[in-house]
C-alpha atoms as a PDB file:
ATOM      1  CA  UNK A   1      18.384   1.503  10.035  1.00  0.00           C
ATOM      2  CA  UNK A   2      16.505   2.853  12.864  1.00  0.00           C
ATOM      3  CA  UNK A   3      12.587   3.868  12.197  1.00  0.00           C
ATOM      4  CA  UNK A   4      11.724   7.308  12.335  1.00  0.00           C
ATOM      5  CA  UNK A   5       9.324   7.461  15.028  1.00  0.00           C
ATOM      6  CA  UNK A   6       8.483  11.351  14.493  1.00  0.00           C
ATOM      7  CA  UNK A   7       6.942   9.937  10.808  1.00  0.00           C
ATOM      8  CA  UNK A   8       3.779   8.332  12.156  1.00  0.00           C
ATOM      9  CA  UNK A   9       0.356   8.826  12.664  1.00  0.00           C
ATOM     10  CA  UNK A  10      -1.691   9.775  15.287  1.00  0.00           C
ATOM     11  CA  UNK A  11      -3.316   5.899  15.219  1.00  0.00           C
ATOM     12  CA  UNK A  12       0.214   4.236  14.836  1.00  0.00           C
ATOM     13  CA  UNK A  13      -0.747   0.530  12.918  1.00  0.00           C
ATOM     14  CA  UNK A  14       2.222   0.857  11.315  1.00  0.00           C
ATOM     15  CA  UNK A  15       1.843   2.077   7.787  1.00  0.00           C
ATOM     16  CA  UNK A  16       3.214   5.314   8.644  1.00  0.00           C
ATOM     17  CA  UNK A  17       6.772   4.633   9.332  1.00  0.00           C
ATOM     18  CA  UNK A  18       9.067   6.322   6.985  1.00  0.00           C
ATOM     19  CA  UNK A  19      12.676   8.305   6.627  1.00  0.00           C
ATOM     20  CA  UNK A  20      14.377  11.043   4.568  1.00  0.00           C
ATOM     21  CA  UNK A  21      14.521  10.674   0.571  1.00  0.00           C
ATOM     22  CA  UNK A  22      16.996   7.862  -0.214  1.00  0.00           C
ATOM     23  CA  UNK A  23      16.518   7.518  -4.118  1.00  0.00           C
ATOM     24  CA  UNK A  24      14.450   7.508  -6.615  1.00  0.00           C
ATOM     25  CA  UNK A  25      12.830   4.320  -8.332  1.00  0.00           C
ATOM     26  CA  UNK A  26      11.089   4.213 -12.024  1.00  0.00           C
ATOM     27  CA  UNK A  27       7.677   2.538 -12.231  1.00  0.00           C
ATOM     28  CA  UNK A  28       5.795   1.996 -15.479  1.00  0.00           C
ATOM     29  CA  UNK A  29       2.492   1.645 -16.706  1.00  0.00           C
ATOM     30  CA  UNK A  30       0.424   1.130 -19.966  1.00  0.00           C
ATOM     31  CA  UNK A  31      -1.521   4.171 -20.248  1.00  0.00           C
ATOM     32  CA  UNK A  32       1.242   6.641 -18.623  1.00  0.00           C
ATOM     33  CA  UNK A  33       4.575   5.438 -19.468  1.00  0.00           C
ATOM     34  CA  UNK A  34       7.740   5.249 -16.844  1.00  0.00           C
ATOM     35  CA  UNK A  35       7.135   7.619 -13.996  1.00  0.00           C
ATOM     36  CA  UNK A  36      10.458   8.598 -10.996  1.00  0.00           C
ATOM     37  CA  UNK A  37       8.831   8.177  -7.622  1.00  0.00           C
ATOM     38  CA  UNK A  38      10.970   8.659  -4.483  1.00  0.00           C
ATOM     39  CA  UNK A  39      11.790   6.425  -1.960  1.00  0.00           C
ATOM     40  CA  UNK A  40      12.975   6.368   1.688  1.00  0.00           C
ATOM     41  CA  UNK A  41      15.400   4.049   3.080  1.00  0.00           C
ATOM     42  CA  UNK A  42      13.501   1.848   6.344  1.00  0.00           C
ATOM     43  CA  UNK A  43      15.682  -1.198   7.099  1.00  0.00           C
ATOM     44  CA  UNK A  44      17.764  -1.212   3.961  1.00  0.00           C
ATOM     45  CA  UNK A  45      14.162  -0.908   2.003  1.00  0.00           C
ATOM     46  CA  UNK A  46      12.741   0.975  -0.160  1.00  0.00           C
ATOM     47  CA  UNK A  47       9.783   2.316   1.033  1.00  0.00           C
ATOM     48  CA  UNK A  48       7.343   4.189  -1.067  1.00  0.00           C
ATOM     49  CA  UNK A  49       4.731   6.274   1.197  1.00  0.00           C
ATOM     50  CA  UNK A  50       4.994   4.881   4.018  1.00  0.00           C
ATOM     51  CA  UNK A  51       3.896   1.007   3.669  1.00  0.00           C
ATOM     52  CA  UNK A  52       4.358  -0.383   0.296  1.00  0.00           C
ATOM     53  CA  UNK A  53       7.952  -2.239  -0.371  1.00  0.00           C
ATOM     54  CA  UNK A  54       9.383  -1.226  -3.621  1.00  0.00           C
ATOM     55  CA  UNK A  55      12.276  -3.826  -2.753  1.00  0.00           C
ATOM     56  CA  UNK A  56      15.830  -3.429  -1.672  1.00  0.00           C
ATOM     57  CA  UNK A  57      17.731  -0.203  -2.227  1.00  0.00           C
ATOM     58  CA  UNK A  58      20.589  -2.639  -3.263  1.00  0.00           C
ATOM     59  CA  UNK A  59      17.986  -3.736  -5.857  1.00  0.00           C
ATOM     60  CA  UNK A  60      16.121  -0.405  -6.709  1.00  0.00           C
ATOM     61  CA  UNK A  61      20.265   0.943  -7.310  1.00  0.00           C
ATOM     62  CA  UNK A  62      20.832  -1.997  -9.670  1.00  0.00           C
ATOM     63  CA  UNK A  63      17.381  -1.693 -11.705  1.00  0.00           C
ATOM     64  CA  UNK A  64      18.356   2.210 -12.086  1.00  0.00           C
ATOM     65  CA  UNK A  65      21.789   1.359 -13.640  1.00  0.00           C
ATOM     66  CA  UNK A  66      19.569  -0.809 -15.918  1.00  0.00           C
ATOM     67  CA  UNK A  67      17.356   1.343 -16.702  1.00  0.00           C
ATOM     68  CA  UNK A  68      14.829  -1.439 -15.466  1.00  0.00           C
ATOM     69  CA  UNK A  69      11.059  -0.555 -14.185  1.00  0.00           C
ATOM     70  CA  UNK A  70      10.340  -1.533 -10.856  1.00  0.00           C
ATOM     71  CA  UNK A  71       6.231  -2.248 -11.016  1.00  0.00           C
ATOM     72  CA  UNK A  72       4.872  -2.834 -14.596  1.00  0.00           C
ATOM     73  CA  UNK A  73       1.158  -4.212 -15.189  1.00  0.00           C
ATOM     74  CA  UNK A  74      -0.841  -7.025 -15.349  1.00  0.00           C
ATOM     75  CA  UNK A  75       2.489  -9.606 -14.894  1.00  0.00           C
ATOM     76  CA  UNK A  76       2.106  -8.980 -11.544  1.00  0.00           C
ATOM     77  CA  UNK A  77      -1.266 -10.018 -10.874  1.00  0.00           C
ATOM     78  CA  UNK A  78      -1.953 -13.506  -9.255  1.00  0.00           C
ATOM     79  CA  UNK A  79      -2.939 -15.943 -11.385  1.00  0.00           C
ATOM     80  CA  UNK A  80      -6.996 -16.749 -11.343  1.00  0.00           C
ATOM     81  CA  UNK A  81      -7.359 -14.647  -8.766  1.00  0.00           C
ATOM     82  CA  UNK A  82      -5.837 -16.752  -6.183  1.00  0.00           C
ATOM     83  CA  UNK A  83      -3.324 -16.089  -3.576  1.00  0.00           C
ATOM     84  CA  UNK A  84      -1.921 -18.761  -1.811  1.00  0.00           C
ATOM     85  CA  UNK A  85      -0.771 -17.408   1.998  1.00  0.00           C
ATOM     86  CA  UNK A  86       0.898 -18.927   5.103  1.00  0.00           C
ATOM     87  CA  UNK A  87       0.828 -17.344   8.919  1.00  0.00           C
ATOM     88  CA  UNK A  88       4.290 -17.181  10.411  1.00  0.00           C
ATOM     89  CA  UNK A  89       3.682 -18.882  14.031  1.00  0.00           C
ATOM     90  CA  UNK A  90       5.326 -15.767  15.576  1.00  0.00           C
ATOM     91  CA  UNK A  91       2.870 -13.646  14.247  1.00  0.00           C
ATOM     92  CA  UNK A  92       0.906 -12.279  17.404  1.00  0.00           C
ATOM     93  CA  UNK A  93      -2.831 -12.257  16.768  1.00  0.00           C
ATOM     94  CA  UNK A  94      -3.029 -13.974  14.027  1.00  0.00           C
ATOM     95  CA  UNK A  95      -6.968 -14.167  13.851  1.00  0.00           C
ATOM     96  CA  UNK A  96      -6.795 -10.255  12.331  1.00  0.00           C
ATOM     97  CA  UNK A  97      -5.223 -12.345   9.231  1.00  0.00           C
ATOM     98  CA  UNK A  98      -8.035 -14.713   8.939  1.00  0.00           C
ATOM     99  CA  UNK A  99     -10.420 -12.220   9.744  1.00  0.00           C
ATOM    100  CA  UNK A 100      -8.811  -9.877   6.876  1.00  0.00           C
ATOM    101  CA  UNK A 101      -9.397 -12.659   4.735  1.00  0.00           C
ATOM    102  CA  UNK A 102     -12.880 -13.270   5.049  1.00  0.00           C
ATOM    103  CA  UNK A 103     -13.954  -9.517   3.384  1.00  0.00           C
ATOM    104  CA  UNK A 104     -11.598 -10.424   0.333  1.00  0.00           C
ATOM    105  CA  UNK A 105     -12.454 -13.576   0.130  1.00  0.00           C
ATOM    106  CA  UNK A 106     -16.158 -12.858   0.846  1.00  0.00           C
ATOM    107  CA  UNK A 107     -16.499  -9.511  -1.411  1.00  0.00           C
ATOM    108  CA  UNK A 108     -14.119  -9.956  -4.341  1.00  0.00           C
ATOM    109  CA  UNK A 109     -13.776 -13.377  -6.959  1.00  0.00           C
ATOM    110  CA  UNK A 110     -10.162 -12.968  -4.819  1.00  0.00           C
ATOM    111  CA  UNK A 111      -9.425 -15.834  -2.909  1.00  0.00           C
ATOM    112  CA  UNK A 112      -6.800 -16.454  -0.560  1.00  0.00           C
ATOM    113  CA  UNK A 113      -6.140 -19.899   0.153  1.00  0.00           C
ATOM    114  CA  UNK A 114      -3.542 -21.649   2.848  1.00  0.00           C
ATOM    115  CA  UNK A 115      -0.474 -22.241   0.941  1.00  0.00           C
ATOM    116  CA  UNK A 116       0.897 -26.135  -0.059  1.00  0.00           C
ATOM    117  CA  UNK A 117       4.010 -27.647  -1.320  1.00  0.00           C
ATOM    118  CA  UNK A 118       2.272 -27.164  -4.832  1.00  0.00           C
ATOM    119  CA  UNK A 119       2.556 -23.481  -4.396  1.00  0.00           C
ATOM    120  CA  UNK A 120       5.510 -21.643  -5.236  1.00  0.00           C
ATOM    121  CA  UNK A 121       4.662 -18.000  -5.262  1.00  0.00           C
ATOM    122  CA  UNK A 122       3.053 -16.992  -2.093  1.00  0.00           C
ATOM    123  CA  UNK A 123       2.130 -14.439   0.489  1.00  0.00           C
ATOM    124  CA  UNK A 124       3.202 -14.567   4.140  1.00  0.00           C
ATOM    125  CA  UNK A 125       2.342 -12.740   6.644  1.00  0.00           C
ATOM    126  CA  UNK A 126       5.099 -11.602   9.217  1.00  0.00           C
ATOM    127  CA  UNK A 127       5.723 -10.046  12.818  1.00  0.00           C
ATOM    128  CA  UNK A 128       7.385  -6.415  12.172  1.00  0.00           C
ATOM    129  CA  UNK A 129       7.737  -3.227  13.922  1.00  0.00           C
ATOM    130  CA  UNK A 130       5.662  -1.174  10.839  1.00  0.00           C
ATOM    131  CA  UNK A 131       3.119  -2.760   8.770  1.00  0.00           C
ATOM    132  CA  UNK A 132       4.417  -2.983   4.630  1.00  0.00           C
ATOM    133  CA  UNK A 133       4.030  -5.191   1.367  1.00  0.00           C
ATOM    134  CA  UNK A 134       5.604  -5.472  -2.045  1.00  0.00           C
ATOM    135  CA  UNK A 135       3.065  -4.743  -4.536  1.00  0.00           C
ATOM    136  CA  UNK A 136       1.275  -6.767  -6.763  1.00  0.00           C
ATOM    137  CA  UNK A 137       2.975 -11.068  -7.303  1.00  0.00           C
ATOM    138  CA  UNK A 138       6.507 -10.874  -6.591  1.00  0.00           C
ATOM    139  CA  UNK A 139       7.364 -14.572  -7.497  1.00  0.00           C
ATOM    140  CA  UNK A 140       8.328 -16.894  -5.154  1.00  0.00           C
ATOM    141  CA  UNK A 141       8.013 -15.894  -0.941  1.00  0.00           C
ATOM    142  CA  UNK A 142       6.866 -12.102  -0.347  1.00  0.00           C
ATOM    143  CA  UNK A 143       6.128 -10.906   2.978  1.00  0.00           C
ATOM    144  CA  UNK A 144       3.267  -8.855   4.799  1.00  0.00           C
ATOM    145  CA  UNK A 145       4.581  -7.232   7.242  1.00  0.00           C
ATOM    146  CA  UNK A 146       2.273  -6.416  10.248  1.00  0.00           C
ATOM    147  CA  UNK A 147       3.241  -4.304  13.423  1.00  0.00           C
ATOM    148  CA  UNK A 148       1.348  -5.261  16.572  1.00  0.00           C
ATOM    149  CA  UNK A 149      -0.652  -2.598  16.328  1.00  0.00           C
ATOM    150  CA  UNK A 150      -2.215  -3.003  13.286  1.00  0.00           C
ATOM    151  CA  UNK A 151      -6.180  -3.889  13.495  1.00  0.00           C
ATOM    152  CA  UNK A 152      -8.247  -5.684  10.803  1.00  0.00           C
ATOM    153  CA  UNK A 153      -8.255  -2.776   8.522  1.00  0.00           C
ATOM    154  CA  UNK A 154      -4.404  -2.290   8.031  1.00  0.00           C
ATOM    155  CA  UNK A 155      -4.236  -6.123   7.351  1.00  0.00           C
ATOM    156  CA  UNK A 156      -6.808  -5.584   4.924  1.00  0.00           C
ATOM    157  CA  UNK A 157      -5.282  -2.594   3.482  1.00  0.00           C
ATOM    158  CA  UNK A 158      -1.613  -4.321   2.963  1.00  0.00           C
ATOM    159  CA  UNK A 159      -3.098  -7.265   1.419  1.00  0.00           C
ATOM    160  CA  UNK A 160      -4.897  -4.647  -1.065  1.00  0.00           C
ATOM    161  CA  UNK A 161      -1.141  -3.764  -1.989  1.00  0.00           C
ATOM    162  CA  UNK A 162      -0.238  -7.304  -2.396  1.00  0.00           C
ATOM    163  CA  UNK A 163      -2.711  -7.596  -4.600  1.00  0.00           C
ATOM    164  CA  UNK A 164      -1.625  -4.889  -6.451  1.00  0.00           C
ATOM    165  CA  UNK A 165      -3.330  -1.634  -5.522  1.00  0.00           C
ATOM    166  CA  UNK A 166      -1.728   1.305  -4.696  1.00  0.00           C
ATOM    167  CA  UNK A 167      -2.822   4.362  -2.316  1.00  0.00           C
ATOM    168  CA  UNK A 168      -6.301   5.888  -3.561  1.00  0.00           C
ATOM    169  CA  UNK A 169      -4.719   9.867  -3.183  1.00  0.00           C
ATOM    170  CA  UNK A 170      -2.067   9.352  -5.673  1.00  0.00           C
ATOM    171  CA  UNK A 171      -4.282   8.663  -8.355  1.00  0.00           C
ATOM    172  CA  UNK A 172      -3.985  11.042 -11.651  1.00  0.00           C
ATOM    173  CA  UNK A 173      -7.235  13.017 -10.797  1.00  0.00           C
ATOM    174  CA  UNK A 174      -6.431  12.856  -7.178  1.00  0.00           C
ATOM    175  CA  UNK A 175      -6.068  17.124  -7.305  1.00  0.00           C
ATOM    176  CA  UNK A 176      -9.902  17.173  -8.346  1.00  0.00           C
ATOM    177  CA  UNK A 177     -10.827  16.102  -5.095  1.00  0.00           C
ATOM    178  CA  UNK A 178      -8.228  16.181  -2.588  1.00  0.00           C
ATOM    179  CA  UNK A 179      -5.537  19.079  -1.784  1.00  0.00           C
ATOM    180  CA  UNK A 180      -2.427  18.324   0.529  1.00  0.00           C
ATOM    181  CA  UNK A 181      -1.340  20.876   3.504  1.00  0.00           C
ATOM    182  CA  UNK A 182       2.550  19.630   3.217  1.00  0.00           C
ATOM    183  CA  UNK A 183       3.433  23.006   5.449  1.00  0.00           C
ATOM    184  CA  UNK A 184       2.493  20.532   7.452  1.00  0.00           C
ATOM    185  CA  UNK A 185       4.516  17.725   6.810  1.00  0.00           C
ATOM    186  CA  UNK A 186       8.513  17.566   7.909  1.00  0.00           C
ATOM    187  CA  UNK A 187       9.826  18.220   4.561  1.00  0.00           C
ATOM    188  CA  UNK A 188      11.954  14.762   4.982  1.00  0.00           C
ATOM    189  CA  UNK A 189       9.158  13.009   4.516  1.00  0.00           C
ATOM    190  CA  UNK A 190       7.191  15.060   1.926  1.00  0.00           C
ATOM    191  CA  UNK A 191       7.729  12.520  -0.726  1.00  0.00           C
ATOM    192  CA  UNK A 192       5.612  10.519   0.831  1.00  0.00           C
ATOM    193  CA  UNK A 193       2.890  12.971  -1.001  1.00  0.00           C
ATOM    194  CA  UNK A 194       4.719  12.866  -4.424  1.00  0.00           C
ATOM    195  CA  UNK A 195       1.814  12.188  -6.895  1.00  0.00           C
ATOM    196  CA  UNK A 196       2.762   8.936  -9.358  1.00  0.00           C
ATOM    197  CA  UNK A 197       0.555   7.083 -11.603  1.00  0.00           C
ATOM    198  CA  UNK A 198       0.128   3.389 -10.665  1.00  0.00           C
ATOM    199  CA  UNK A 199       0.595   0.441 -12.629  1.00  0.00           C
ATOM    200  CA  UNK A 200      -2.358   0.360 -14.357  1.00  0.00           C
ATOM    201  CA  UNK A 201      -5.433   2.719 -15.153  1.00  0.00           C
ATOM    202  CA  UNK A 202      -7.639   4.609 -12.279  1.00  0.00           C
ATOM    203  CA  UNK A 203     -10.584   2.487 -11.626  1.00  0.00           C
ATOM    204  CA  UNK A 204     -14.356   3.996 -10.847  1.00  0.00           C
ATOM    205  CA  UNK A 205     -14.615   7.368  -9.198  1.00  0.00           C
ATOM    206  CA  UNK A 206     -12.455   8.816  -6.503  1.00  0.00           C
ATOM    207  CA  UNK A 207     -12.824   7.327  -3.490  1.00  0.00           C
ATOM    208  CA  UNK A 208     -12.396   8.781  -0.056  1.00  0.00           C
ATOM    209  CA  UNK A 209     -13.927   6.221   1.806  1.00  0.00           C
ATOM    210  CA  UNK A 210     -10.918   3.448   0.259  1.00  0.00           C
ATOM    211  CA  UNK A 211      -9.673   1.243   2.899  1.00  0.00           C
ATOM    212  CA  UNK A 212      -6.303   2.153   0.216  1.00  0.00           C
ATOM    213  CA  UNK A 213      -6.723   5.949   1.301  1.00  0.00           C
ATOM    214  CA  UNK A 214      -4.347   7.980   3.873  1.00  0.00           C
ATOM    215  CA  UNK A 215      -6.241   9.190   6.563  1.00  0.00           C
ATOM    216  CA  UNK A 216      -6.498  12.885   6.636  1.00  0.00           C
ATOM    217  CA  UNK A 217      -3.725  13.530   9.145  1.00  0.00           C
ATOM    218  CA  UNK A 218      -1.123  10.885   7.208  1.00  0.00           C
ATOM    219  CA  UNK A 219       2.862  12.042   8.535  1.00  0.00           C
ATOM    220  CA  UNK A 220       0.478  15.588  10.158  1.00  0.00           C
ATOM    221  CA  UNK A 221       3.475  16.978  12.724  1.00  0.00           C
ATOM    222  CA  UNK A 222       0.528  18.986  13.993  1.00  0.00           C
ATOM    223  CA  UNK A 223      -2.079  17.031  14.365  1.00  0.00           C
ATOM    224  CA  UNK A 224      -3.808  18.690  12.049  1.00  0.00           C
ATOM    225  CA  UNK A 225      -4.915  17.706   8.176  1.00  0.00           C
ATOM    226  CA  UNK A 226      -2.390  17.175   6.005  1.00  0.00           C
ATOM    227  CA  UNK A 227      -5.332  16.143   3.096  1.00  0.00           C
ATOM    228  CA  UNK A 228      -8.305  18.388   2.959  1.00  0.00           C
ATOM    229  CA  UNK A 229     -11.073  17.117   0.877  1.00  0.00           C
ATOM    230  CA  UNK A 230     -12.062  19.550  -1.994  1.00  0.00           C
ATOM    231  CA  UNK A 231     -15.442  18.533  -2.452  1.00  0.00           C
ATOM    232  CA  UNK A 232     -17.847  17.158   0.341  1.00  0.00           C
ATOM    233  CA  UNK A 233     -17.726  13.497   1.370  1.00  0.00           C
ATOM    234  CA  UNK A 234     -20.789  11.524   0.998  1.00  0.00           C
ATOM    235  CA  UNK A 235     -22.539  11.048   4.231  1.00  0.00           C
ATOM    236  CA  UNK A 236     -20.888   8.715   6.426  1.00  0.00           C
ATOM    237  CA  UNK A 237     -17.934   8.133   4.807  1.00  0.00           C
ATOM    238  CA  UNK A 238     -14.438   8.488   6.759  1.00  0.00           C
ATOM    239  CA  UNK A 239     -11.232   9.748   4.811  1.00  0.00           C
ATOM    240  CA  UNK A 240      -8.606   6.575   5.002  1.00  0.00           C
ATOM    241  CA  UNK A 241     -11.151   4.801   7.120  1.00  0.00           C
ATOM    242  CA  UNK A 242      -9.457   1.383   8.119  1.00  0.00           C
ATOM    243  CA  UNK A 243     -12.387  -1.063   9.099  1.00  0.00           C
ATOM    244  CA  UNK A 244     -13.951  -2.711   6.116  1.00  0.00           C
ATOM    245  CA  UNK A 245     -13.744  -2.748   1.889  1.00  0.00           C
ATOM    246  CA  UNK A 246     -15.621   0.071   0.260  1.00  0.00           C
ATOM    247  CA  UNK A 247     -17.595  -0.605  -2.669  1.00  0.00           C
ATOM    248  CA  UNK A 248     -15.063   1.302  -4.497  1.00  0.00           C
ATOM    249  CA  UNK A 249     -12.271  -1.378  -3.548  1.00  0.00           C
ATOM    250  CA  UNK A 250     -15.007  -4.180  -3.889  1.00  0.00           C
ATOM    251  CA  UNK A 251     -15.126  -2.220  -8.046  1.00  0.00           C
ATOM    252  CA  UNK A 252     -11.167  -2.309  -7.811  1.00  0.00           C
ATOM    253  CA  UNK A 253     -10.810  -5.541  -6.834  1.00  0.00           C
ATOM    254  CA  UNK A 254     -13.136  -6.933  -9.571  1.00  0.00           C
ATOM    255  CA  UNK A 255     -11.209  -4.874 -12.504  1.00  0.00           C
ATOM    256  CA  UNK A 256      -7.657  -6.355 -11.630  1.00  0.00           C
ATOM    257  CA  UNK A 257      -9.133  -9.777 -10.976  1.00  0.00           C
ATOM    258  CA  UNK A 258     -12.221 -10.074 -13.584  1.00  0.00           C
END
């Protein structure tokens, strides 16, 4: 399936490549119970706002007939907190990888370590035209897909996703704070806005400065804001910034992984 170029931001890295509504996936959590989300189709993928994998729509299809949950809880966390990884050779600029690294591995009790024979679930990380991960331990090989275009801060931001965080603005208390302009979004890709409740409970305060959060023109076909910030940011701080771990993510980070 071809990528829909007219789907991206202004900044292309590659987390903004999306499609029309394909389906519709279920995803469960403790607190909220099983939750539709919607998905576009990118490569015979499901794609959930732009950059996280939800799996195959052959897959997704079969889970529906089953009635099956696609994301559920703490099962897919990595086991003490470590996350064995390998570089595919391809991979151009691979030093944004080890680079991404070091904040996890520097600011969290996360720690990604190169992956041996001894290591059967694993992350690695993989040339692509758009930049995407599964969320959360898949078992076995998943994939981080990164475009050539994607600086430090997208690597770091799809390795958040691996580890099993989701996007900051669809949190359940996300309308406190934020309010989305989708008259300003093609409605084929408005879905990419749906609010859904993650697989697990929000964590600390809302955070605009996330490395997890859109920027504020995410899918724009103006140019303008398509997520307006209700109340004032704190000083210095960058909606969807993509350049280091906020000490919200840092919080995150050490509440999935205490």
């Amino acid at each position: 399936m071809i990528i829909d170029d007219t789907a991206t931001s202004a900044t292309d890295t590659g987390e903004f490549h999306s499609g029309p509504e394909a389906g519709s996936a279920l995803i469960g959590s403790v607190e909220h119970g099983v939750r539709e989300l919607r998905y576009a189709e990118v490569d015979d993928l499901a794609i959930f706002e732009g950059d996280v994998v939800l799996g195959t729509v052959e897959e997704i299809d079969a889970r529906r007939r089953q009635e099956g949950v696609v994301i559920s809880g703490s099962v897919f966390r990595w086991p003490n907190a470590v996350v064995p990884f390998e570089v595919d050779p391809a991979l151009p600029g691979p030093q944004r990888v080890f680079d991404a690294i070091a904040q996890w591995n520097s600011r969290t009790r996360i720690r990604f370590v190169p992956r041996t024979g001894a290591h059967g679930d694993f992350v690695r990380f993989v040339p692509s035209m758009s930049s995407r991960s599964l969320v959360g331990r898949q078992g076995g090989r998943q994939t981080i897909e990164l475009a050539v275009s994607a600086p430090v801060g997208t690597v770091v931001h799809e390795m958040g996703h691996a580890l099993g965080l989701w996007h900051e603005q669809s949190r359940e208390d996300r309308g406190n704070f934020v309010a989305v302009r989708l008259d300003r979004v093609d409605p084929a890709h408005r879905h990419n806005f749906d609010q859904h409740i993650s697989d697990g409970d929000d964590v600390g305060r809302y955070d605009f400065g996330s490395i997890m959060h859109y920027p504020a023109t995410a899918f724009s076909t103006t140019g303008q804001p398509t997520i307006l910030a209700r109340v004032p940011l704190p000083p210095g701080v960058t909606m969807g910034q993509r350049s280091v771990l906020s000490a919200g993510d840092v919080n995150a980070a050490h509440a999935i992984y205490p």
